[in-house]
C-alpha atoms as a PDB file:
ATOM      1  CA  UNK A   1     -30.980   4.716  -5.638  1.00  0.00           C
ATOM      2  CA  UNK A   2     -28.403   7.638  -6.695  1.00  0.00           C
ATOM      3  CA  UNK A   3     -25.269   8.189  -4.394  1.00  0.00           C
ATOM      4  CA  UNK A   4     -23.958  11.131  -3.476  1.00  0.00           C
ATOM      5  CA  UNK A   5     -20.658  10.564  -5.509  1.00  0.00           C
ATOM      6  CA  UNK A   6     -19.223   8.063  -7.628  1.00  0.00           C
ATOM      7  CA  UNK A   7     -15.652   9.561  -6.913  1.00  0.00           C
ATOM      8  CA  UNK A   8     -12.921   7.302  -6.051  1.00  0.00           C
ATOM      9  CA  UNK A   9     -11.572   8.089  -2.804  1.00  0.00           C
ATOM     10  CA  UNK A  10      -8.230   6.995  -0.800  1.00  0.00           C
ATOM     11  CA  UNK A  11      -7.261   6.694   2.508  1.00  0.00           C
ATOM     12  CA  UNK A  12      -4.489   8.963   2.486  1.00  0.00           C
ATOM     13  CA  UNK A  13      -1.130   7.535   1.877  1.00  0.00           C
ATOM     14  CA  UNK A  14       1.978   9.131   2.701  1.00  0.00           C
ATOM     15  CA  UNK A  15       4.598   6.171   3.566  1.00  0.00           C
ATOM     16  CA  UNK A  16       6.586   8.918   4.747  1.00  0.00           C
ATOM     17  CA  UNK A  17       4.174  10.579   7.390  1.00  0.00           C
ATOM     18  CA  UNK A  18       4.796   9.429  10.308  1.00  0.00           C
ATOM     19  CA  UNK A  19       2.761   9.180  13.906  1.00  0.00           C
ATOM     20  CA  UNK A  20       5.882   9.400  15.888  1.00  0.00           C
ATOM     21  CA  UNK A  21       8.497  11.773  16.733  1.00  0.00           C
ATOM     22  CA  UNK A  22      10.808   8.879  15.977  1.00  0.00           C
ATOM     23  CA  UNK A  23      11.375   8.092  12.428  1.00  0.00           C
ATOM     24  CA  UNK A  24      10.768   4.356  11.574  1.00  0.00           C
ATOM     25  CA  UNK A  25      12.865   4.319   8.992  1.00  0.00           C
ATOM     26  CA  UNK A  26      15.898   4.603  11.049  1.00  0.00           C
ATOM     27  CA  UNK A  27      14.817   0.974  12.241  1.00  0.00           C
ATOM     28  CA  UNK A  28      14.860  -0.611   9.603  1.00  0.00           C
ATOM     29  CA  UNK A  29      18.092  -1.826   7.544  1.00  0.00           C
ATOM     30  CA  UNK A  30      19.134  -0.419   4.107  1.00  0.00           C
ATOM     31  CA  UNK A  31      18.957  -3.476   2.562  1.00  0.00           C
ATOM     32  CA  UNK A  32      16.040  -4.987   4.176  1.00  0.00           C
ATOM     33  CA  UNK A  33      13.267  -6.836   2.061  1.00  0.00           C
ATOM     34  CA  UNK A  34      10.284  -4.348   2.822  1.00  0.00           C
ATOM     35  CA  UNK A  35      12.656  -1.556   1.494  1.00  0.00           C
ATOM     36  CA  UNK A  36      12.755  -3.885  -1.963  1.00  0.00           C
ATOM     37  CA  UNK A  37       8.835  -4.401  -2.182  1.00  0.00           C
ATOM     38  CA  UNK A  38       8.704  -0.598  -1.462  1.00  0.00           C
ATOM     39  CA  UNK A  39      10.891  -0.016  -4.490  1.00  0.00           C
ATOM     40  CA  UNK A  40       9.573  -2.537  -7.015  1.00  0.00           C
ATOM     41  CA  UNK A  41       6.160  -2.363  -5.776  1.00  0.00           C
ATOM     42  CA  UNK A  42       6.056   1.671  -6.663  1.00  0.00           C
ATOM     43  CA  UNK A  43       7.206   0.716 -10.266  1.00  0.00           C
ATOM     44  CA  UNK A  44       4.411  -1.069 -11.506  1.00  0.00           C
ATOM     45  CA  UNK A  45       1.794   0.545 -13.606  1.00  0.00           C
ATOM     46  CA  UNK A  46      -1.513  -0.417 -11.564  1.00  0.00           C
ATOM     47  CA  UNK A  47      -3.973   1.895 -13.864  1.00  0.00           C
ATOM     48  CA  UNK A  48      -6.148  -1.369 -15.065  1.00  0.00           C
ATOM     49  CA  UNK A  49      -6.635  -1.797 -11.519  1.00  0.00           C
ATOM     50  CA  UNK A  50      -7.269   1.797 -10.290  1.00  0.00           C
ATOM     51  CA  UNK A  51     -10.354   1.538 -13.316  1.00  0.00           C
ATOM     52  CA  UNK A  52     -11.826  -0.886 -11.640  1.00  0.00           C
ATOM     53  CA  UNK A  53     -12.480   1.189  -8.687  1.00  0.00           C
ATOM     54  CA  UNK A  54     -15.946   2.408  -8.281  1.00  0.00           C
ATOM     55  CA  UNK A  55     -16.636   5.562  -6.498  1.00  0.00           C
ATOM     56  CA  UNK A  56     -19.269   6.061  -3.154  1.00  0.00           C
ATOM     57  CA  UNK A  57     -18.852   4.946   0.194  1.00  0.00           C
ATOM     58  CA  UNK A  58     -16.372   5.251   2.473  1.00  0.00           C
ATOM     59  CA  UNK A  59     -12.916   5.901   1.558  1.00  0.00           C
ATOM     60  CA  UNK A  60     -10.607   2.682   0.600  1.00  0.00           C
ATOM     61  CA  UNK A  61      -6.846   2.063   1.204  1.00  0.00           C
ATOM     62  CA  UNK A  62      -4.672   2.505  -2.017  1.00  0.00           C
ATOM     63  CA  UNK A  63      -3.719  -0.233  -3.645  1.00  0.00           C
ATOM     64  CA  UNK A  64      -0.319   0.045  -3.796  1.00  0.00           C
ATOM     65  CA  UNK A  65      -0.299   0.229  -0.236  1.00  0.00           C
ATOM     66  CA  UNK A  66      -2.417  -2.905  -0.021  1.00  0.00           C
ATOM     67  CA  UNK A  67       0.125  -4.531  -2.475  1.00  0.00           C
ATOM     68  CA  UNK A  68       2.816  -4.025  -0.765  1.00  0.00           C
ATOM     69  CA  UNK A  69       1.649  -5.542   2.474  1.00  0.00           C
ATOM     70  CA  UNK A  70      -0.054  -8.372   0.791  1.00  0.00           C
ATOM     71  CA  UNK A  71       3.518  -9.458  -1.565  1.00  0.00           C
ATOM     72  CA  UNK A  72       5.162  -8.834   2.068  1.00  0.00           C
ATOM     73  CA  UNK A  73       2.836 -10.951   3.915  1.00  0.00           C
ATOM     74  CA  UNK A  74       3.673 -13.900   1.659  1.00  0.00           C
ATOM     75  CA  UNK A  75       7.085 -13.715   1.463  1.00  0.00           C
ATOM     76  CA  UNK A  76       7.349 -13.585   5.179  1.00  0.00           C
ATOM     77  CA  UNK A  77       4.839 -16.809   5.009  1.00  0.00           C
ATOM     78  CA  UNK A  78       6.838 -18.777   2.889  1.00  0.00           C
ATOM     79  CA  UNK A  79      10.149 -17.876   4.487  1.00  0.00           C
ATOM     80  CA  UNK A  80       8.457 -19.382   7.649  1.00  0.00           C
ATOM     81  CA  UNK A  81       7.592 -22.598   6.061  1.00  0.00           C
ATOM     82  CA  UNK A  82      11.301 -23.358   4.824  1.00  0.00           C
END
């Protein structure tokens, strides 16, 4: 069975659109460890992994979004555990 389109497609992502009148950035500390993962996080050359993607279906989140939350998510874990 052929599908209608073997493009990849993204969620949109904009980390600096915001839902809010307020800006969310103003909440959060200059030298806070989200802001860090942000940085080193948009560095990294993730085209081996963007290959892998195969087009159809609905649209997926980007992976450096996912990234992001997933390095955060484990930091935070093992911070909890100390």
């Amino acid at each position: 069975m052929a599908r209608k389109h073997d493009k990849v497609v993204f969620k949109n992502y904009n980390p600096y659109q915001y839902l809010m009148p307020i800006d969310p950035e103003a909440f959060i500390p200059q030298n806070h460890l989200v802001r860090v993962i942000d940085k080193i996080i948009d560095k990294i050359d993730i085209s081996t992994v963007m290959e892998k993607y195969k087009g159809g279906g609905t649209s997926s989140y980007h992976p450096l979004m996912l990234l992001k939350v997933l390095i955060y998510a484990y930091i935070q874990e093992a911070v909890q555990k100390q």
